[in-house]
C-alpha atoms as a PDB file:
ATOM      1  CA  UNK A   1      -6.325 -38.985  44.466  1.00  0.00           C
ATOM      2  CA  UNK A   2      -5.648 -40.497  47.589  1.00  0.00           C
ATOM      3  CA  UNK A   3      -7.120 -43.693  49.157  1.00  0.00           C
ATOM      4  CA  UNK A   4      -7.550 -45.580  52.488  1.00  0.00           C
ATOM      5  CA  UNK A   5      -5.491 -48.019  53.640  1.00  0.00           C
ATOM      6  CA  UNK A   6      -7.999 -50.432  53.844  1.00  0.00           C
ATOM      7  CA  UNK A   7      -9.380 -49.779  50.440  1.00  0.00           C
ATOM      8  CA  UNK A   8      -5.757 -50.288  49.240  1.00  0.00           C
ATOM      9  CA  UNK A   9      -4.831 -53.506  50.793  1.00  0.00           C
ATOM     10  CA  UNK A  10      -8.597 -54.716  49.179  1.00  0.00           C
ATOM     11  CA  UNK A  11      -7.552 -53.648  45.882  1.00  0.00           C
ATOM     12  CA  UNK A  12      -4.373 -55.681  46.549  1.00  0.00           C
ATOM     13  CA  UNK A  13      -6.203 -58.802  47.404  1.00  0.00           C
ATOM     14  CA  UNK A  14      -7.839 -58.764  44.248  1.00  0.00           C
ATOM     15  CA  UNK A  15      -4.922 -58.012  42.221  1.00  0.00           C
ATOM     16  CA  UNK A  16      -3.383 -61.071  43.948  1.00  0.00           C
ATOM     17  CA  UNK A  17      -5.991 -62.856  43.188  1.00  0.00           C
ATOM     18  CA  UNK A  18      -6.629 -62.350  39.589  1.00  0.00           C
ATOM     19  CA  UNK A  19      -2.611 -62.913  39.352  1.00  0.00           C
ATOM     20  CA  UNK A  20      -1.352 -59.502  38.628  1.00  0.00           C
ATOM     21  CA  UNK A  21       0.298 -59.447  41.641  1.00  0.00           C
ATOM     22  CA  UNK A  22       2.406 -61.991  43.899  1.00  0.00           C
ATOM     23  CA  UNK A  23       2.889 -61.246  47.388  1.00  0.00           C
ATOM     24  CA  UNK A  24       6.033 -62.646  49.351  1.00  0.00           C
ATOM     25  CA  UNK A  25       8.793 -61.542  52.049  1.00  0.00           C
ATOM     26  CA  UNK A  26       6.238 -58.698  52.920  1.00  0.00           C
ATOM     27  CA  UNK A  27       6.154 -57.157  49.290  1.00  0.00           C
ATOM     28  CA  UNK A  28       4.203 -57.091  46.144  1.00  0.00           C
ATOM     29  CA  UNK A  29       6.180 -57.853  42.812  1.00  0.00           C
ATOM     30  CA  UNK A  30       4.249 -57.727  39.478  1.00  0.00           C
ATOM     31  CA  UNK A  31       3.689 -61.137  37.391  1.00  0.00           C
ATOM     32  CA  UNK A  32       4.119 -61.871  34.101  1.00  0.00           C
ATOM     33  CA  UNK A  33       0.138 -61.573  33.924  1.00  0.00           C
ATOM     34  CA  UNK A  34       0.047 -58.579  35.416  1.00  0.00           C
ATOM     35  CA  UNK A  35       2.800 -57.495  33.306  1.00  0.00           C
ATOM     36  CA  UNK A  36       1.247 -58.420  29.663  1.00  0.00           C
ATOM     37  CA  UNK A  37      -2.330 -56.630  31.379  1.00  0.00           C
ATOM     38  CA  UNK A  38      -0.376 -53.985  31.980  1.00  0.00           C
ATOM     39  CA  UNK A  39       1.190 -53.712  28.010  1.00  0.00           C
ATOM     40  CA  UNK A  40      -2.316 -54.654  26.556  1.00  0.00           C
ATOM     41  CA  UNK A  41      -4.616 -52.176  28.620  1.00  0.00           C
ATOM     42  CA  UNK A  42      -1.599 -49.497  27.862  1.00  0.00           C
ATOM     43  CA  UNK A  43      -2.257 -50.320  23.859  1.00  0.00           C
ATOM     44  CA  UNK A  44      -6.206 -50.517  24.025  1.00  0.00           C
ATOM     45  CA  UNK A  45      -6.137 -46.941  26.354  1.00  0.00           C
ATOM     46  CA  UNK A  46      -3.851 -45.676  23.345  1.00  0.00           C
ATOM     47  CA  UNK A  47      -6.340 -46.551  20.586  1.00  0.00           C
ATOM     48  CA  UNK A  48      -9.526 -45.288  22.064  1.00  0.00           C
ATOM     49  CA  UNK A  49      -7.640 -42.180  22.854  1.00  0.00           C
ATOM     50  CA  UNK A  50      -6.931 -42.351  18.783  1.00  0.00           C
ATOM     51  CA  UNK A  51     -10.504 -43.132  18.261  1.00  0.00           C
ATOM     52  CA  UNK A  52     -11.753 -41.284  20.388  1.00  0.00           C
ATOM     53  CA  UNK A  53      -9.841 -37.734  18.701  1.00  0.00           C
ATOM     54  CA  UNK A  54     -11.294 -39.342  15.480  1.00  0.00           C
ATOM     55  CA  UNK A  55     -14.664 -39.722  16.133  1.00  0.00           C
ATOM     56  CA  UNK A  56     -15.020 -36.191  17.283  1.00  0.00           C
ATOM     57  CA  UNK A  57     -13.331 -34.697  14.030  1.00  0.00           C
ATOM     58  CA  UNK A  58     -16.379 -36.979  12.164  1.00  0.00           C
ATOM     59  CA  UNK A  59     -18.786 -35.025  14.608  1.00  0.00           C
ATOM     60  CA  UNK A  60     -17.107 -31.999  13.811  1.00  0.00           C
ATOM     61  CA  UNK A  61     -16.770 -32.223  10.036  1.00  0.00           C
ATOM     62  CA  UNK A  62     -20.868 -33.420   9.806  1.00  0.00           C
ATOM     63  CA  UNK A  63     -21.680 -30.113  11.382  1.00  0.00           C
ATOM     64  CA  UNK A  64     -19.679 -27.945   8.904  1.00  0.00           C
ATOM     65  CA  UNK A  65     -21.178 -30.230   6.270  1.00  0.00           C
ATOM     66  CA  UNK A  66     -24.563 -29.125   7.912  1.00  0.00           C
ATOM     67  CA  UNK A  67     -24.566 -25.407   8.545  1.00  0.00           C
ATOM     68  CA  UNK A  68     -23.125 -25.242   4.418  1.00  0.00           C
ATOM     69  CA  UNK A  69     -26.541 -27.136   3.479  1.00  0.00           C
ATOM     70  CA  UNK A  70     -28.853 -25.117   5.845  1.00  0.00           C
ATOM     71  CA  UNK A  71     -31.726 -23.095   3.402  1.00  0.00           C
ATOM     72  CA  UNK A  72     -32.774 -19.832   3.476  1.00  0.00           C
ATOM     73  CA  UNK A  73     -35.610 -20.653   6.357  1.00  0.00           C
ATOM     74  CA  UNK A  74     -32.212 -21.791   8.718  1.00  0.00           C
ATOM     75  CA  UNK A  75     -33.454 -25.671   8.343  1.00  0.00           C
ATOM     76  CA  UNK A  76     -30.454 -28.250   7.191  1.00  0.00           C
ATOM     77  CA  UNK A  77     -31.552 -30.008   4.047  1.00  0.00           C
ATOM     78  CA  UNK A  78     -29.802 -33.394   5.650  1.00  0.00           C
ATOM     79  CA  UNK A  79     -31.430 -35.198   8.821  1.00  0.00           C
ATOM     80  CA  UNK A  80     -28.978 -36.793  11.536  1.00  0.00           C
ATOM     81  CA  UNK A  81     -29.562 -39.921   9.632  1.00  0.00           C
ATOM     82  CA  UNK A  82     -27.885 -38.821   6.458  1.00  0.00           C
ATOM     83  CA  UNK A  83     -31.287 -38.714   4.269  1.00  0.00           C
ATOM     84  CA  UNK A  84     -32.773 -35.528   2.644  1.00  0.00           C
ATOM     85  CA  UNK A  85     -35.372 -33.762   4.585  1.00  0.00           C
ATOM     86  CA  UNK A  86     -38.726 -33.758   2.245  1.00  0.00           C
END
């Protein structure tokens, strides 16, 4: 992905402005804010990814739970909710 210039330098304004970045002699180092962002968006991005691979083996496991209850007729004998159909 590439980006303009101008939509770069923006994007560094505001990262100098929250404090994630400090700007001096012409160059951009990182702060010690920026730094512990950095660490804690790195941890939260690896536990939805976790989550994430979770939640879909849940989705996947309630469907094989559901096609082993479906009836003769093809209906399941569980709703989405988790409560027998009547």
């Amino acid at each position: 992905m590439q980006i303009s210039h101008v939509l770069l330098e923006k994007y560094l304004r505001e990262a100098v402005d929250i404090g994630f970045f400090s700007f001096a002699d012409s160059s951009y180092r990182l702060t010690e804010k920026g730094e512990e962002f950095l660490e804690k968006h790195n941890s939260f991005s690896s536990k939805h990814q976790d989550a994430d691979k979770m939640l879909n083996s849940f989705v996947a496991q309630r469907e094989d739970l559901e096609r082993m209850c479906q009836n003769r007729n093809g209906r399941n004998c569980v709703k989405r909710s988790g409560r027998k159909e009547n």
